[in-house]
N, C-alpha and C. Protein backbone atom coordinates (compact mmCIF):
# COMPACT_ATOMS: atom_id res chain seq x y z
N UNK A 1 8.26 9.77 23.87
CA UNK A 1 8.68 9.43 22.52
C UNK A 1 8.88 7.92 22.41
N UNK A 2 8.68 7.02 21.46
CA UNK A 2 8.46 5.68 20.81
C UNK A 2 10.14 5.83 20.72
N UNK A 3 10.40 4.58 20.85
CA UNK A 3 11.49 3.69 21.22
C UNK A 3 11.73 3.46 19.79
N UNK A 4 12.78 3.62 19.45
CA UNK A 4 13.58 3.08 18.14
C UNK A 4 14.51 2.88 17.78
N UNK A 5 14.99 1.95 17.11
CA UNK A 5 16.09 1.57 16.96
C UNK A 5 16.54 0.85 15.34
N UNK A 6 17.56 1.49 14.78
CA UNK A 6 17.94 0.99 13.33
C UNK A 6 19.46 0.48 13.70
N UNK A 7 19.75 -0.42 12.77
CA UNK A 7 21.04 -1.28 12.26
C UNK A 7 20.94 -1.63 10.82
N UNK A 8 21.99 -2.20 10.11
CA UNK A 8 22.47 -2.69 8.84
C UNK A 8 23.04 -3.96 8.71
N UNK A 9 22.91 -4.73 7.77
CA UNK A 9 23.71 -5.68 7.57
C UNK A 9 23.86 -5.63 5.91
N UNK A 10 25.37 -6.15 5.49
CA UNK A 10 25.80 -6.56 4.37
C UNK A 10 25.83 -7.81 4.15
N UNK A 11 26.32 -8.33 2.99
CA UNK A 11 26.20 -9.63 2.39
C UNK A 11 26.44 -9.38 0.33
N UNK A 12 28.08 -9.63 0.24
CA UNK A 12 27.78 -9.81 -1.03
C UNK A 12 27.76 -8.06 -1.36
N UNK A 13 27.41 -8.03 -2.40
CA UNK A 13 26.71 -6.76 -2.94
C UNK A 13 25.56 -5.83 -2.16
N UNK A 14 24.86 -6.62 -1.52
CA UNK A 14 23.51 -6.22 -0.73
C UNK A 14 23.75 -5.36 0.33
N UNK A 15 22.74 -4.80 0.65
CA UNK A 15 22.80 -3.69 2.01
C UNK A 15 21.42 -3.99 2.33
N UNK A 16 21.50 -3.70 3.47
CA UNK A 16 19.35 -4.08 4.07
C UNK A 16 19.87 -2.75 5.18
N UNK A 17 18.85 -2.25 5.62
CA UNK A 17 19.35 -0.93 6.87
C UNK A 17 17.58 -1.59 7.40
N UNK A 18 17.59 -1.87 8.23
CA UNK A 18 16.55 -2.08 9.24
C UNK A 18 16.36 -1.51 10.37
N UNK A 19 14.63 -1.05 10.83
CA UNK A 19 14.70 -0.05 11.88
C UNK A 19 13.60 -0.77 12.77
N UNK A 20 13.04 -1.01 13.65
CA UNK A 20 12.63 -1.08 14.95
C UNK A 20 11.90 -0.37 15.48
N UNK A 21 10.63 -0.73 16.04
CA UNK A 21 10.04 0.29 17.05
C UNK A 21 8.37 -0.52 17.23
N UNK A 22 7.84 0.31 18.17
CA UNK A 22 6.79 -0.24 18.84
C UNK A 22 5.93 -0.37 17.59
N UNK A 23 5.26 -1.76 17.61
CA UNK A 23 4.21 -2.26 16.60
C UNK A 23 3.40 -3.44 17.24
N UNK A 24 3.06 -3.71 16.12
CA UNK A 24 1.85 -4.95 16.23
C UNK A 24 2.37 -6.65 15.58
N UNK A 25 3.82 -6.45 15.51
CA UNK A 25 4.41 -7.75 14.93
C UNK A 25 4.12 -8.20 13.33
N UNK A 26 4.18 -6.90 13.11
CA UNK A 26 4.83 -6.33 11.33
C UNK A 26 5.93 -6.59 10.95
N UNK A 27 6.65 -7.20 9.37
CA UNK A 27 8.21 -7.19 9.28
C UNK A 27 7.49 -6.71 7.62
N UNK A 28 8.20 -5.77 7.09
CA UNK A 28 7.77 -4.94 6.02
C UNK A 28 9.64 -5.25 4.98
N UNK A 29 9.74 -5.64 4.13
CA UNK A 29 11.16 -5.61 3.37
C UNK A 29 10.34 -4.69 2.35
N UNK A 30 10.99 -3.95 1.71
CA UNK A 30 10.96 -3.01 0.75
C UNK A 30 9.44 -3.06 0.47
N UNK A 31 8.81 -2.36 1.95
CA UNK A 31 7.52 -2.16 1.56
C UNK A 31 6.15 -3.48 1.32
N UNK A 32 7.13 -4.45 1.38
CA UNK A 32 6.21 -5.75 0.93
C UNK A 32 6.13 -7.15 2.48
N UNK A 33 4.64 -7.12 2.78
CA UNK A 33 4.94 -8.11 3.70
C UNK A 33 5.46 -9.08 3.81
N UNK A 34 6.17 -9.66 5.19
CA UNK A 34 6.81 -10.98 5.03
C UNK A 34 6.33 -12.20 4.39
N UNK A 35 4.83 -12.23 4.95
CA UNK A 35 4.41 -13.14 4.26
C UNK A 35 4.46 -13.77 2.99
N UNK A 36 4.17 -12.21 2.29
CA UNK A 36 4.08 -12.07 0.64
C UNK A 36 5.57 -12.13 -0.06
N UNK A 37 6.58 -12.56 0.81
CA UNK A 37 8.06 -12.18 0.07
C UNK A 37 8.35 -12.96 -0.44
N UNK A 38 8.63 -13.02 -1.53
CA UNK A 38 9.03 -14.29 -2.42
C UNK A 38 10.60 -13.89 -2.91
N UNK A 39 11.53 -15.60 -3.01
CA UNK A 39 10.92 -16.73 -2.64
C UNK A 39 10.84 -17.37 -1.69
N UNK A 40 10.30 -18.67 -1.17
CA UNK A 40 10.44 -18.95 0.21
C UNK A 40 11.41 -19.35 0.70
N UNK A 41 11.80 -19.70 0.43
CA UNK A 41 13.56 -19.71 1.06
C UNK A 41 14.20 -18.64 1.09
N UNK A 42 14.27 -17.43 0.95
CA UNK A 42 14.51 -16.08 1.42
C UNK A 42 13.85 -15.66 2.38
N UNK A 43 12.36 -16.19 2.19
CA UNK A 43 11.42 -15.51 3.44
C UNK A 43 11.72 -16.56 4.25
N UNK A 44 11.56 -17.58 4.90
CA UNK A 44 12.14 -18.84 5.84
C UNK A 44 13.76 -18.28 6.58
N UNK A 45 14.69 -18.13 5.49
CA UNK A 45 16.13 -17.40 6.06
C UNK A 45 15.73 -15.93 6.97
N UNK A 46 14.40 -15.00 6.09
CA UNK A 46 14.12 -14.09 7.13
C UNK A 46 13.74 -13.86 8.37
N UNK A 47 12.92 -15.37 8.65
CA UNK A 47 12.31 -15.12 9.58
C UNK A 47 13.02 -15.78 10.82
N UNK A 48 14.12 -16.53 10.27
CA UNK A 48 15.14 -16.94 11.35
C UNK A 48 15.49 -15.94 12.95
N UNK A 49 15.61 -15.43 12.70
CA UNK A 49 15.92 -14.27 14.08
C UNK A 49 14.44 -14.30 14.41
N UNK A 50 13.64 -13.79 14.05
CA UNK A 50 12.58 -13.72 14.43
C UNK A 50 11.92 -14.96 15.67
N UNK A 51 11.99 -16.03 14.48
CA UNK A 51 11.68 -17.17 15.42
C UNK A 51 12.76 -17.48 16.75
N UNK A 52 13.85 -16.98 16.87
CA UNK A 52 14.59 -17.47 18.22
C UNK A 52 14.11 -16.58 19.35
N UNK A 53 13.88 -15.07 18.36
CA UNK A 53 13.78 -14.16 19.58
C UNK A 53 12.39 -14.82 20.46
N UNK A 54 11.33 -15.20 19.82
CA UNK A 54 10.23 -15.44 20.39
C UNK A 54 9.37 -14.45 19.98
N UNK A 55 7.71 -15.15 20.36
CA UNK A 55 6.67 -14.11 19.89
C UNK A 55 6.71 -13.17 21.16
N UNK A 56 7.15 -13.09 22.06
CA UNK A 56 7.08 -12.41 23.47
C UNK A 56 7.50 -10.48 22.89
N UNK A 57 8.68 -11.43 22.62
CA UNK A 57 9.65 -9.91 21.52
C UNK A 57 8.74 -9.25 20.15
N UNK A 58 8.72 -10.33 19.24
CA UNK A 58 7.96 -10.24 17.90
C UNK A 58 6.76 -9.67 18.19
N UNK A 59 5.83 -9.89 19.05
CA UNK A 59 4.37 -9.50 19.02
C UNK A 59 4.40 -7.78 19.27
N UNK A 60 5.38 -7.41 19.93
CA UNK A 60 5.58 -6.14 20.29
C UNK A 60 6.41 -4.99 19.49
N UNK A 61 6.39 -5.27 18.27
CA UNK A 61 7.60 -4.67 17.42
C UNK A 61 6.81 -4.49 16.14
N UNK A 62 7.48 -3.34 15.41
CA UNK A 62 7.17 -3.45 14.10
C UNK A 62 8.94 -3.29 13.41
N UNK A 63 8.95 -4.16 12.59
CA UNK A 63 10.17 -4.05 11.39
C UNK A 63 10.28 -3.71 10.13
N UNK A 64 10.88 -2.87 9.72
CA UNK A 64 10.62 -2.17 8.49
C UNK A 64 12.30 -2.21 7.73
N UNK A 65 12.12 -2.74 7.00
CA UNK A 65 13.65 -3.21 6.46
C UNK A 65 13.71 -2.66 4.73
N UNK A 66 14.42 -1.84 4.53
CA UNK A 66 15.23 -1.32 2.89
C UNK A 66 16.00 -2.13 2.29
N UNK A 67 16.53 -2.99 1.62
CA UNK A 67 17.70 -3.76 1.17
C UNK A 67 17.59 -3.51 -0.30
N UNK A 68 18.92 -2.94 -0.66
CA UNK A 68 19.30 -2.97 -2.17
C UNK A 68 20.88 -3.41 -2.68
N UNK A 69 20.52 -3.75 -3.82
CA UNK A 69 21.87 -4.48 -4.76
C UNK A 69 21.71 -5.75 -4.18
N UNK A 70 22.56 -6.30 -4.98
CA UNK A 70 22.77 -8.42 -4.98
C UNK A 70 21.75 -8.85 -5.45
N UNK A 71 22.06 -10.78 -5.44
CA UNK A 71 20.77 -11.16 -5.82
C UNK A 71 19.93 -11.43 -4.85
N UNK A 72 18.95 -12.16 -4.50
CA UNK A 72 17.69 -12.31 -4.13
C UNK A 72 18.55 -13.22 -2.79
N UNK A 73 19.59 -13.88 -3.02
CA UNK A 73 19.82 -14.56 -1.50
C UNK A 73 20.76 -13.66 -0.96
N UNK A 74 21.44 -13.19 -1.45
CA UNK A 74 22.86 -12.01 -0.71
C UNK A 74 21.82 -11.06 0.00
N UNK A 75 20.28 -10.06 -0.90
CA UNK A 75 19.53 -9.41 -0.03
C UNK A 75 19.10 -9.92 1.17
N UNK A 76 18.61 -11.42 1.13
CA UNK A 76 17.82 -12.24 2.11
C UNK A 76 18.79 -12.40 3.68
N UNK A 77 19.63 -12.42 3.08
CA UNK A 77 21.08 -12.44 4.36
C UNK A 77 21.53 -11.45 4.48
N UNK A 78 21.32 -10.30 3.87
CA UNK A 78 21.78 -9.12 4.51
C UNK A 78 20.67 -8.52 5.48
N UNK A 79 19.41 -8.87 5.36
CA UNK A 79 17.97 -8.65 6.07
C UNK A 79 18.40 -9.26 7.48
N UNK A 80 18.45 -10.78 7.12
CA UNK A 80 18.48 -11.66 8.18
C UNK A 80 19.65 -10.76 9.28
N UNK A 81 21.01 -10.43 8.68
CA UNK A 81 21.98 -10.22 9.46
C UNK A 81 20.91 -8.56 10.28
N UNK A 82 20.38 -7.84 9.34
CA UNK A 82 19.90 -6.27 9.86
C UNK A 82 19.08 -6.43 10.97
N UNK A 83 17.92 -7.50 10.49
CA UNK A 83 17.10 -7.89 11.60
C UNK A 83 17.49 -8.51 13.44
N UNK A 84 18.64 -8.98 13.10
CA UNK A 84 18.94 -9.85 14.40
C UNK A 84 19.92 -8.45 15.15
N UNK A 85 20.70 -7.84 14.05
CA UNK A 85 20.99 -6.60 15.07
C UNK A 85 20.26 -5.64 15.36
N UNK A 86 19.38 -5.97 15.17
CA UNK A 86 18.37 -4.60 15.60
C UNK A 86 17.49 -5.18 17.03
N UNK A 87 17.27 -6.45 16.64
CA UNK A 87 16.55 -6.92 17.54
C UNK A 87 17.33 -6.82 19.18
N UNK A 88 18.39 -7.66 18.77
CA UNK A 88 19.46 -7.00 19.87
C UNK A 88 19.81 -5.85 20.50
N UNK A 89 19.74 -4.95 19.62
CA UNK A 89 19.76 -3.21 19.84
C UNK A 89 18.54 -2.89 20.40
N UNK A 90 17.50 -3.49 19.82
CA UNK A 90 15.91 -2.50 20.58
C UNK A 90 16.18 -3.51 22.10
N UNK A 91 16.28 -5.05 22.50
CA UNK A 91 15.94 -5.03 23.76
C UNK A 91 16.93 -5.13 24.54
N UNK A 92 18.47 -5.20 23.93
CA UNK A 92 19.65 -4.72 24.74
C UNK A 92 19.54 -6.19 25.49
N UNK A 93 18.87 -7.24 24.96
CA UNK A 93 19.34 -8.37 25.71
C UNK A 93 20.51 -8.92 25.53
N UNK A 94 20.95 -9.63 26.35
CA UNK A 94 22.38 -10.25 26.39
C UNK A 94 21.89 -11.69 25.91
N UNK A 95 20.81 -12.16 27.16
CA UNK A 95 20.34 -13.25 26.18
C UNK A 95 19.98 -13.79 24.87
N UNK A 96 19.45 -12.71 24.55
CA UNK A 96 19.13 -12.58 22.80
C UNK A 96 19.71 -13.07 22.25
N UNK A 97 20.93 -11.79 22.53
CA UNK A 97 22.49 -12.02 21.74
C UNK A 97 23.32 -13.54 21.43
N UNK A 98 23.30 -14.03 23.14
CA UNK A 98 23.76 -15.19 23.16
C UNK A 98 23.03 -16.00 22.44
N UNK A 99 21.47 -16.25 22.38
CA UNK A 99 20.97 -17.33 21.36
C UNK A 99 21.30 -16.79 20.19
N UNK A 100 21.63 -16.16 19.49
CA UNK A 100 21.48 -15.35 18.18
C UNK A 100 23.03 -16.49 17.81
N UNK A 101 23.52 -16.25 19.04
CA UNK A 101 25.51 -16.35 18.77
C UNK A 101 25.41 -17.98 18.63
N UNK A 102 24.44 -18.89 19.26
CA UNK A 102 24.58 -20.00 19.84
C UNK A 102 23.88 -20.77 18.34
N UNK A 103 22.97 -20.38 17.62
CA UNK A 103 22.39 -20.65 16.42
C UNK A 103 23.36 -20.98 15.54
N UNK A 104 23.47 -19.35 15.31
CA UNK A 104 24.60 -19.04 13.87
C UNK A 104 25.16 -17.85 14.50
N UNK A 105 26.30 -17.60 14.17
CA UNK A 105 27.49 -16.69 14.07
C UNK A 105 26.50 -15.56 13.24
N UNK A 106 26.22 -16.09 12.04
CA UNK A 106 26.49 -15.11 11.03
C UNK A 106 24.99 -14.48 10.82
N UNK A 107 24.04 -14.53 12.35
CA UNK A 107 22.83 -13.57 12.79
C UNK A 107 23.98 -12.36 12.94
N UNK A 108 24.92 -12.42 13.74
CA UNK A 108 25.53 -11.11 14.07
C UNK A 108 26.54 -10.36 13.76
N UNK A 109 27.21 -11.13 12.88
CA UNK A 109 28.54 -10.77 12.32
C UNK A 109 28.32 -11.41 11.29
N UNK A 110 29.08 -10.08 10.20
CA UNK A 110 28.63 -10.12 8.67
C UNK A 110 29.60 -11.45 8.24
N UNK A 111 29.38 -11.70 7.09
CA UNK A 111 29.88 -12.56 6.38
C UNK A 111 30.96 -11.54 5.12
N UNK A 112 32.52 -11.80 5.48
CA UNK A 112 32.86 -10.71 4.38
C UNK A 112 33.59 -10.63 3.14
N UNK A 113 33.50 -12.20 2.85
CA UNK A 113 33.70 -12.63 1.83
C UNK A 113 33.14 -12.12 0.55
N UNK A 114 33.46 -11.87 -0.48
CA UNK A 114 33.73 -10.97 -1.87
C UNK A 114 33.39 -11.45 -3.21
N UNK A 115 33.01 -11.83 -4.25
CA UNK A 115 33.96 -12.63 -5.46
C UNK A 115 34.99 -11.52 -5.53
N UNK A 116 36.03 -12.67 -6.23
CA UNK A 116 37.14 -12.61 -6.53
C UNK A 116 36.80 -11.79 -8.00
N UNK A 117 37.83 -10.50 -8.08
CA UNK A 117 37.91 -9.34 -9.37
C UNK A 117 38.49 -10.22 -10.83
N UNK A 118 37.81 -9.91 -11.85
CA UNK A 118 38.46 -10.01 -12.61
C UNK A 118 39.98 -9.65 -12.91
N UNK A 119 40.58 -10.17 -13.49
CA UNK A 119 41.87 -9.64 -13.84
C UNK A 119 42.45 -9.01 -15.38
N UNK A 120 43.17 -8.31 -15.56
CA UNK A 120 43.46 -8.03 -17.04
C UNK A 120 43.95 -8.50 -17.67
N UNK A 121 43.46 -8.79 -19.04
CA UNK A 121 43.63 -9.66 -19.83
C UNK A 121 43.34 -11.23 -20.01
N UNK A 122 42.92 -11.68 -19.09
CA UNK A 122 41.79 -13.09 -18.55
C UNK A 122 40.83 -13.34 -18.61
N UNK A 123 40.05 -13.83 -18.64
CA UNK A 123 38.81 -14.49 -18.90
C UNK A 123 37.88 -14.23 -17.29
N UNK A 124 38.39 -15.15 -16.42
CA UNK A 124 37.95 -15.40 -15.18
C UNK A 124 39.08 -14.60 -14.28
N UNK A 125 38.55 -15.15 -13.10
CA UNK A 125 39.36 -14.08 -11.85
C UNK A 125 40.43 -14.95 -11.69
N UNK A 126 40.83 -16.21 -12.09
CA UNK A 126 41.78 -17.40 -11.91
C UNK A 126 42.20 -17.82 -13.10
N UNK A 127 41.24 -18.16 -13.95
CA UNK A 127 41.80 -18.64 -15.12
C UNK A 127 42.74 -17.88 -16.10
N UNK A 128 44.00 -18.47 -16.47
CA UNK A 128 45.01 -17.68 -16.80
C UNK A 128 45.19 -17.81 -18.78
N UNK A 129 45.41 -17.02 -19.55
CA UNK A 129 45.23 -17.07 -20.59
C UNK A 129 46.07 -18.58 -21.52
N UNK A 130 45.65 -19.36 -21.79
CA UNK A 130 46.73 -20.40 -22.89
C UNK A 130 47.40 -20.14 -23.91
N UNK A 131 48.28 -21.04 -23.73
CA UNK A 131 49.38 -20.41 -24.54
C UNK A 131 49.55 -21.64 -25.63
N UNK A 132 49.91 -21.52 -26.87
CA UNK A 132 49.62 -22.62 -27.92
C UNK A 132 51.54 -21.65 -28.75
N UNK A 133 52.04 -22.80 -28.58
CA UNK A 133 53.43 -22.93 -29.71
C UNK A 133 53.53 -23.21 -31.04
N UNK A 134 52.33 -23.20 -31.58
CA UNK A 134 52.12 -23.89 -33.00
C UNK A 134 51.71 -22.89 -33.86
């Protein structure tokens, strides 16, 4: 049986669930090649993990990644975060890991910062209603 392996990453609103397994050095986001992913600065942030792991790793893999909700950069970083744990997960390197850690933090550990909720009766999540005496 073919070797596989899935993980997730969040970001924001976004979810990406990414899965792993023997290929030809495919990365597929919702069906659409990397190449073709627009815009480029989403696809560039995607291919980040990719490029540390090396083509050694990459040439031997196919990636197939789901991401829904957020906008177009919260998806792009929730990919990025799915991809680097998976990659980690399919070759169980330590090394990996460590370059992943030595880059950026936030290949491996989510980012879990929020916006801030509206509040009742306010405008903004801070801005507090004015008050006029006249």
């Amino acid at each position: 049986m073919a070797k596989l392996f899935h993980a997730s990453g969040k970001r924001k609103a976004a979810i990406a669930r990414a899965t792993v397994k023997e290929g030809k050095g495919e990365v597929r986001i919702n069906s659409i090649l990397l190449d073709n992913y627009s815009p480029s600065l989403a696809r560039e942030k995607i291919r980040e993990p990719l490029y540390i792991a090396g083509d050694e790793i990459v040439k031997g893999i196919k990636v197939d990644v789901n991401v829904r909700g957020g906008g177009w950069l919260g998806q792009a970083e929730a990919t990025r975060l799915a991809i680097a744990r998976a990659l980690v997960g399919y070759t169980g390197s330590k090394k990996l890991e460590k370059s992943f850690l030595d880059y950026d933090r936030g290949l491996l550990v989510a980012d879990v910062r929020f916006k801030e909720t509206y509040k009742p009766n306010d405008s903004k999540a801070r801005a507090k209603r004015q008050k006029s005496y006249r």
